[in-house]
Protein backbone atom coordinates (compact mmCIF):
# COMPACT_ATOMS: atom_id res chain seq x y z
CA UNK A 1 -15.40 -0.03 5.13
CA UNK A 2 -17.54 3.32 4.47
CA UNK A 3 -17.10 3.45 0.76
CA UNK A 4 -18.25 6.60 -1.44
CA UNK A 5 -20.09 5.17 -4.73
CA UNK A 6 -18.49 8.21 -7.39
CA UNK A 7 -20.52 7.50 -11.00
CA UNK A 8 -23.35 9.21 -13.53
CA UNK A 9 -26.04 11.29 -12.21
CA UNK A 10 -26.83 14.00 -15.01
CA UNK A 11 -25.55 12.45 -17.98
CA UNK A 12 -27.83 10.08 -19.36
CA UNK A 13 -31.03 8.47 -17.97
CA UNK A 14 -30.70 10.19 -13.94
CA UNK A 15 -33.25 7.49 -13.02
CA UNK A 16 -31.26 4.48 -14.35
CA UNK A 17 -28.18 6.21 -12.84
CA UNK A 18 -29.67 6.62 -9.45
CA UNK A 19 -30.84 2.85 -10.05
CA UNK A 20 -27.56 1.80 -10.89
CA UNK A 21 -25.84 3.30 -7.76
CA UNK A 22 -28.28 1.79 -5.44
CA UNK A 23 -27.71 -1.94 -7.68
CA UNK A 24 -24.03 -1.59 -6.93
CA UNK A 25 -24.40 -0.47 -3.33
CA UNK A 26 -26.55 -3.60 -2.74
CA UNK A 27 -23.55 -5.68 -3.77
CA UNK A 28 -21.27 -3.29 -1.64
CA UNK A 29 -23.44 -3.94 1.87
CA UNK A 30 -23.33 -8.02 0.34
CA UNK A 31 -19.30 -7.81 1.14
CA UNK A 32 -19.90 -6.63 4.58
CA UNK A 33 -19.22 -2.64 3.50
CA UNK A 34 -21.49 0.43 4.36
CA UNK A 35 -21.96 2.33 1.02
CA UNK A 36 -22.58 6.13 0.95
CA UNK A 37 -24.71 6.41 -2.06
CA UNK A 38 -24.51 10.68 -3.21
CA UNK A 39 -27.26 9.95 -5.76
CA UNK A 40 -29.71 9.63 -3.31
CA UNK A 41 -30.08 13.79 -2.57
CA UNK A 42 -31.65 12.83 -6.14
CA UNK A 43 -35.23 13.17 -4.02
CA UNK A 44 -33.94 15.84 -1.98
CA UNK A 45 -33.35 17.60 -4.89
CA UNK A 46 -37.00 17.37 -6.70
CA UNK A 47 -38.38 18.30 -3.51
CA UNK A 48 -35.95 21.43 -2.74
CA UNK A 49 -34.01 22.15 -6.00
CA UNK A 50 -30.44 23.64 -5.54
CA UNK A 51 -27.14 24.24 -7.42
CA UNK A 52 -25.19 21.89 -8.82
CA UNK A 53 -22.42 23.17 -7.12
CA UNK A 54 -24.38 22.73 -4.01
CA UNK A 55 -24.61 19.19 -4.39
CA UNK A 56 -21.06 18.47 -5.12
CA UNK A 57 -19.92 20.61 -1.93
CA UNK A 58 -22.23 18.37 0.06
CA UNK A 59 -21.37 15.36 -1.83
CA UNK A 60 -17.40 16.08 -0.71
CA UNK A 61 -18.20 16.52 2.81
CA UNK A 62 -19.00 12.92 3.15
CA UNK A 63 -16.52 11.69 1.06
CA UNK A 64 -13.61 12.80 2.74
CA UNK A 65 -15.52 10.80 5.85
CA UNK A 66 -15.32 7.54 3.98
CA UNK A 67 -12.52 4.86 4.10
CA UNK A 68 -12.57 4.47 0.02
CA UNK A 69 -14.39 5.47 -3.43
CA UNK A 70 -15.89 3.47 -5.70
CA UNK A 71 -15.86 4.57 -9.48
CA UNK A 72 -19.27 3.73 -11.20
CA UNK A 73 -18.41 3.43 -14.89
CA UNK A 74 -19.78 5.68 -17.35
CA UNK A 75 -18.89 9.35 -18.19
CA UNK A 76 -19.50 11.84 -14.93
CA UNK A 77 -17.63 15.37 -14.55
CA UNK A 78 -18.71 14.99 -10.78
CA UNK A 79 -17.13 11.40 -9.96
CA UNK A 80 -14.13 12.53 -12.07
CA UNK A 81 -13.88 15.35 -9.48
CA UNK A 82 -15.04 12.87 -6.65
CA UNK A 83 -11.76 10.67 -7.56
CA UNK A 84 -9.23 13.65 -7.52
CA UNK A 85 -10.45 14.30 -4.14
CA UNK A 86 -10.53 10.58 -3.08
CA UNK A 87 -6.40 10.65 -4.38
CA UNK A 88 -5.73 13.83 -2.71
CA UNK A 89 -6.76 12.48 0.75
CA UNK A 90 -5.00 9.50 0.93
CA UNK A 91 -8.54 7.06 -0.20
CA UNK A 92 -8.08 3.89 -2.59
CA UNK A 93 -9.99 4.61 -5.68
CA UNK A 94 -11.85 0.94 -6.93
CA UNK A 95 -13.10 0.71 -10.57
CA UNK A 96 -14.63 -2.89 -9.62
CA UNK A 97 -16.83 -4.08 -6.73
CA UNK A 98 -14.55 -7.44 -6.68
CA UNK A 99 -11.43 -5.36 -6.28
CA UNK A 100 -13.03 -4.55 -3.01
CA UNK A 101 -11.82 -6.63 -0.02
């Protein structure tokens, strides 16, 4: 399955965050699934800053592409968004990696 990895960016340590998304899509592509990791236009960002709203608009064209979301624990507006969106087109929402078949 494409799955959508939804947690922290902005609030609290961005480099742990981005670290932590990349942890948990490592265990993702270890069950056979092809993560889409948002935190990544992290570089693309420091290189070519833009609006935060810029990066969420992005961030929801690809998630409507994927088969389910995956909720990163910790406090994000963004992934809170990124989960209403999930629900509203029909995509699982996972809170656990080994909830994921």
């Amino acid at each position: 399955m494409k799955i959508y990895l939804a947690g922290p960016y902005t609030k609290g340590d961005v480099g742990q965050n981005v670290h932590n998304a990349i942890k948990t899509a490592d265990k993702l592509v270890e069950k056979g699934h092809t993560p889409y990791i948002p935190h990544l236009t992290h570089f693309w960002h420091l290189v070519s800053p833009k609006p935060w709203e810029f990066w969420c608009n992005l961030d929801a064209e690809f998630l409507v592409l994927c088969d389910a979301l995956l909720r990163i624990p910790g406090e994000s507006t963004g992934a809170d968004r990124e989960v209403k969106l999930a629900q509203k087109h029909g995509l699982p929402v996972y809170y656990n990696v080994n909830d994921i078949p």
